[in-house]
N, C-alpha and C. Protein backbone atom coordinates (compact mmCIF):
# COMPACT_ATOMS: atom_id res chain seq x y z
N UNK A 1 0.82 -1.19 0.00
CA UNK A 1 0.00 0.00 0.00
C UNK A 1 0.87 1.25 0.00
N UNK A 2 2.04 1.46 0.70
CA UNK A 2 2.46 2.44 0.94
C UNK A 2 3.38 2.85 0.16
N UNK A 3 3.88 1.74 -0.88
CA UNK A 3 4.89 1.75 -2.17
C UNK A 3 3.70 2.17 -2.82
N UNK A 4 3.09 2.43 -3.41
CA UNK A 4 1.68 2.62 -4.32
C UNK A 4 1.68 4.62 -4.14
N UNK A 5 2.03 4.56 -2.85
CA UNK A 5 1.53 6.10 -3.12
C UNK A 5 2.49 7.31 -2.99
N UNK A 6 4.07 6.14 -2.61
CA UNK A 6 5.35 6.74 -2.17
C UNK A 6 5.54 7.90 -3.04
N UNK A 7 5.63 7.72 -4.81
CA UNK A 7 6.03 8.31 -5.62
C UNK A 7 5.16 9.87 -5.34
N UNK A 8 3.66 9.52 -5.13
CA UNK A 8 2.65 11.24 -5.27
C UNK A 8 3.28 11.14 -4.03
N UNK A 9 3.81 11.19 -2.87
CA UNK A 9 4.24 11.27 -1.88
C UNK A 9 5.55 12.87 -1.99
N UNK A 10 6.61 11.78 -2.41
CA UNK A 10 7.46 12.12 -2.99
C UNK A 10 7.79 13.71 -3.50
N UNK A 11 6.60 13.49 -4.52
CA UNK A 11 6.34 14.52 -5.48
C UNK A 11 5.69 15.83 -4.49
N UNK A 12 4.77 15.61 -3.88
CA UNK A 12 3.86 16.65 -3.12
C UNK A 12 4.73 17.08 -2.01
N UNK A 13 5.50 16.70 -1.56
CA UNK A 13 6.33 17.17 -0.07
C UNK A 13 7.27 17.45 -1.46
N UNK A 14 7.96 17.06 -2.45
CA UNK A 14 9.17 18.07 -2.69
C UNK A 14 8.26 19.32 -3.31
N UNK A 15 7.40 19.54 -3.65
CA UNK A 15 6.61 20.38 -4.40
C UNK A 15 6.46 21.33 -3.70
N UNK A 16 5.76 21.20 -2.17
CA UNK A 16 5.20 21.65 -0.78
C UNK A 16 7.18 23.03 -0.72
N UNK A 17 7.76 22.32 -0.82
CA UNK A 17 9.10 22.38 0.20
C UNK A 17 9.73 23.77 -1.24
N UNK A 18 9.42 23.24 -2.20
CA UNK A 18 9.97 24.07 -3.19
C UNK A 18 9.49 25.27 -3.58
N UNK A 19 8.03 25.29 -3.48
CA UNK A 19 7.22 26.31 -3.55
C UNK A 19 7.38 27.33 -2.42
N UNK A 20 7.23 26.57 -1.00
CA UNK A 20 7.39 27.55 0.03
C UNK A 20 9.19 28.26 -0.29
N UNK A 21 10.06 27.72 -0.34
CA UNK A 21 11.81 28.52 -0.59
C UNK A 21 11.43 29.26 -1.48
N UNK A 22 10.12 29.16 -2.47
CA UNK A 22 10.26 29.89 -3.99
C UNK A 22 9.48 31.37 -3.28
N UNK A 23 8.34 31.79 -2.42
CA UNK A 23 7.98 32.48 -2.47
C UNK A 23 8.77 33.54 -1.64
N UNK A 24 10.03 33.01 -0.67
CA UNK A 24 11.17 33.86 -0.19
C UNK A 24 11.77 34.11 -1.04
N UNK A 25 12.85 33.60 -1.46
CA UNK A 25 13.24 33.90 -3.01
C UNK A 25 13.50 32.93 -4.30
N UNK A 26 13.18 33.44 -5.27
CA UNK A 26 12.72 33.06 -6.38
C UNK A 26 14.09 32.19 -7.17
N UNK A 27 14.89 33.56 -7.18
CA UNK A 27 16.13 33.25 -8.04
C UNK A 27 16.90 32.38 -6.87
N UNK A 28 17.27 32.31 -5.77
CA UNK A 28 17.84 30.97 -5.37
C UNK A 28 17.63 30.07 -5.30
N UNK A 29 16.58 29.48 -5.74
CA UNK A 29 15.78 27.66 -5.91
C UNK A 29 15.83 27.21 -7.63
N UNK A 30 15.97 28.52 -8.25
CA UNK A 30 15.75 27.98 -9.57
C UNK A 30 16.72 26.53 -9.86
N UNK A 31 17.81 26.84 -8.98
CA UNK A 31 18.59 25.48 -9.43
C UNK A 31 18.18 24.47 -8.71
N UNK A 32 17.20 24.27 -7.88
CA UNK A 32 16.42 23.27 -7.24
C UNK A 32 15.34 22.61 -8.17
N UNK A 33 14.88 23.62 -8.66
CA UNK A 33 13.70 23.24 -9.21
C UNK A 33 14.27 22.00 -10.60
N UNK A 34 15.79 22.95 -11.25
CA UNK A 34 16.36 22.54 -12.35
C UNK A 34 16.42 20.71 -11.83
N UNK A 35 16.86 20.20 -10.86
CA UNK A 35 17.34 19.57 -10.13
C UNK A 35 15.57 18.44 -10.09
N UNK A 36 14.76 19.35 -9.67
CA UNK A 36 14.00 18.14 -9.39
C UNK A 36 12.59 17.96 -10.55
N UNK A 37 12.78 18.53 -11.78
CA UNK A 37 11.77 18.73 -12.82
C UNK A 37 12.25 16.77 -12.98
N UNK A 38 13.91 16.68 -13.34
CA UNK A 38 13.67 15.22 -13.66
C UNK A 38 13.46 13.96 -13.08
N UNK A 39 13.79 14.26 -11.52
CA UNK A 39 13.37 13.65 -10.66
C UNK A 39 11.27 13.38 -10.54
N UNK A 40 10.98 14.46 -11.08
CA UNK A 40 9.36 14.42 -11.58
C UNK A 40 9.12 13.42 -12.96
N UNK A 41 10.09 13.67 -13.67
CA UNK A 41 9.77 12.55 -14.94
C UNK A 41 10.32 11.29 -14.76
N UNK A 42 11.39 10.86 -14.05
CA UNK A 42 11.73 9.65 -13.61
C UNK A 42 10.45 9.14 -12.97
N UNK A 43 10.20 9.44 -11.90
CA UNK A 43 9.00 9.06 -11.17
C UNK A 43 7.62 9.28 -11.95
N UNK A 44 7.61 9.61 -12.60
CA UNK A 44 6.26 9.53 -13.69
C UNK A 44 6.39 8.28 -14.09
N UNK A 45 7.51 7.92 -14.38
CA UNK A 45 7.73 7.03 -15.63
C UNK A 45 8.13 5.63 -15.02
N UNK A 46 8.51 5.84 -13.83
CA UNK A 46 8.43 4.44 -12.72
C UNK A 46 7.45 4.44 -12.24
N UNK A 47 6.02 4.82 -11.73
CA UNK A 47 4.67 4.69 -11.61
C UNK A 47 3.79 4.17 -12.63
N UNK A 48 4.46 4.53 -13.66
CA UNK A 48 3.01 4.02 -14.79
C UNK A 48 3.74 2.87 -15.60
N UNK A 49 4.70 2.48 -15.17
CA UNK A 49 5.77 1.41 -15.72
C UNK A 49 5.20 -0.08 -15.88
N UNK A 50 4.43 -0.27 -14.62
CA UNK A 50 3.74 -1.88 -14.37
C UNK A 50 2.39 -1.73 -14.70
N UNK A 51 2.30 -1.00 -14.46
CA UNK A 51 0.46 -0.18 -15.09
C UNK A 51 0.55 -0.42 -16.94
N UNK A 52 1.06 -0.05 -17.15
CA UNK A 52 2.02 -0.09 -18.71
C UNK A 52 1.71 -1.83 -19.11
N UNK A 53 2.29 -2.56 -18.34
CA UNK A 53 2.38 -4.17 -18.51
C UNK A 53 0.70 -4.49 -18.15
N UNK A 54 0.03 -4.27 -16.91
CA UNK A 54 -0.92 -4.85 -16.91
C UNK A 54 -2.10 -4.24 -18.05
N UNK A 55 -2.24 -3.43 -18.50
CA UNK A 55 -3.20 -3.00 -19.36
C UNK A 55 -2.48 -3.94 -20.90
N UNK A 56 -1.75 -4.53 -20.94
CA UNK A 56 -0.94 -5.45 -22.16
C UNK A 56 -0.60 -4.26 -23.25
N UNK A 57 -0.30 -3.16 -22.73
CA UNK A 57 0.22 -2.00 -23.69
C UNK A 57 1.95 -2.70 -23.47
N UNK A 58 2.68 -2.51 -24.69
CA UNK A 58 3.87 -2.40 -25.10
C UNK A 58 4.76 -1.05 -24.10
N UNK A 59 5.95 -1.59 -23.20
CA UNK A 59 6.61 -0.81 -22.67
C UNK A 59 7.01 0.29 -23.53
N UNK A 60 7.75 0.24 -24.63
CA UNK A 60 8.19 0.32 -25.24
C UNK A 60 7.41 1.52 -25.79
N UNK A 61 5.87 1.10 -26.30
CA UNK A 61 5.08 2.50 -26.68
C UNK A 61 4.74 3.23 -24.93
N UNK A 62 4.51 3.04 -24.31
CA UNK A 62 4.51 3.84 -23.33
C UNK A 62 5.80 5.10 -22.63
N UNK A 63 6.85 4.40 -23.12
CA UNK A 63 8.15 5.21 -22.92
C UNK A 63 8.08 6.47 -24.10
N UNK A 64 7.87 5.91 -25.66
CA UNK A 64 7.78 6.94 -26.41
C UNK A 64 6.54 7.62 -26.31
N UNK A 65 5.01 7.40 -25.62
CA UNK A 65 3.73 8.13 -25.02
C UNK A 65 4.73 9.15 -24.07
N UNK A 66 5.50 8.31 -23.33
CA UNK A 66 5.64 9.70 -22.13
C UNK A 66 6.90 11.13 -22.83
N UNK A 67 7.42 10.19 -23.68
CA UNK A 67 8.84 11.68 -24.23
C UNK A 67 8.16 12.22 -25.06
N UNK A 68 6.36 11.40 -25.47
CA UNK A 68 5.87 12.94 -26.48
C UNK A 68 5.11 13.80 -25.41
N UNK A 69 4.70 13.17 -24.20
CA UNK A 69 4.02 14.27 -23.24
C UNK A 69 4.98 15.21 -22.70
């Protein structure tokens, strides 16, 4: 259960944490943000990975679905 929701986990506390440094200042997080945009697409793309297999969609088209989103 708790692997299931780690990733929106993840995502919402670094989101929470980045937003609040962003509204002190702006220009010193930008390299945070740089830092965790791919840490957001990794974890996109390891969440919908087995989801991917059980719907019998092709990994393979799902990897090129996510680099056209």
């Amino acid at each position: 259960m708790i692997l299931s929701v780690l990733p929106v986990l993840i995502l919402f506390v670094g989101t929470a944490i980045l937003f609040s440094l962003s509204t002190r200042n702006l220009a010193g997080t930008v390299q945070y943000w740089e830092i965790f945009l791919p840490v957001v697409a990794v974890l996109s793309v390891f969440s919908g990975w087995n989801q991917a297999q059980m719907m019998r969609h092709s990994r393979i088209w799902y990897l090129i679905r996510q680099l056209v989103h």
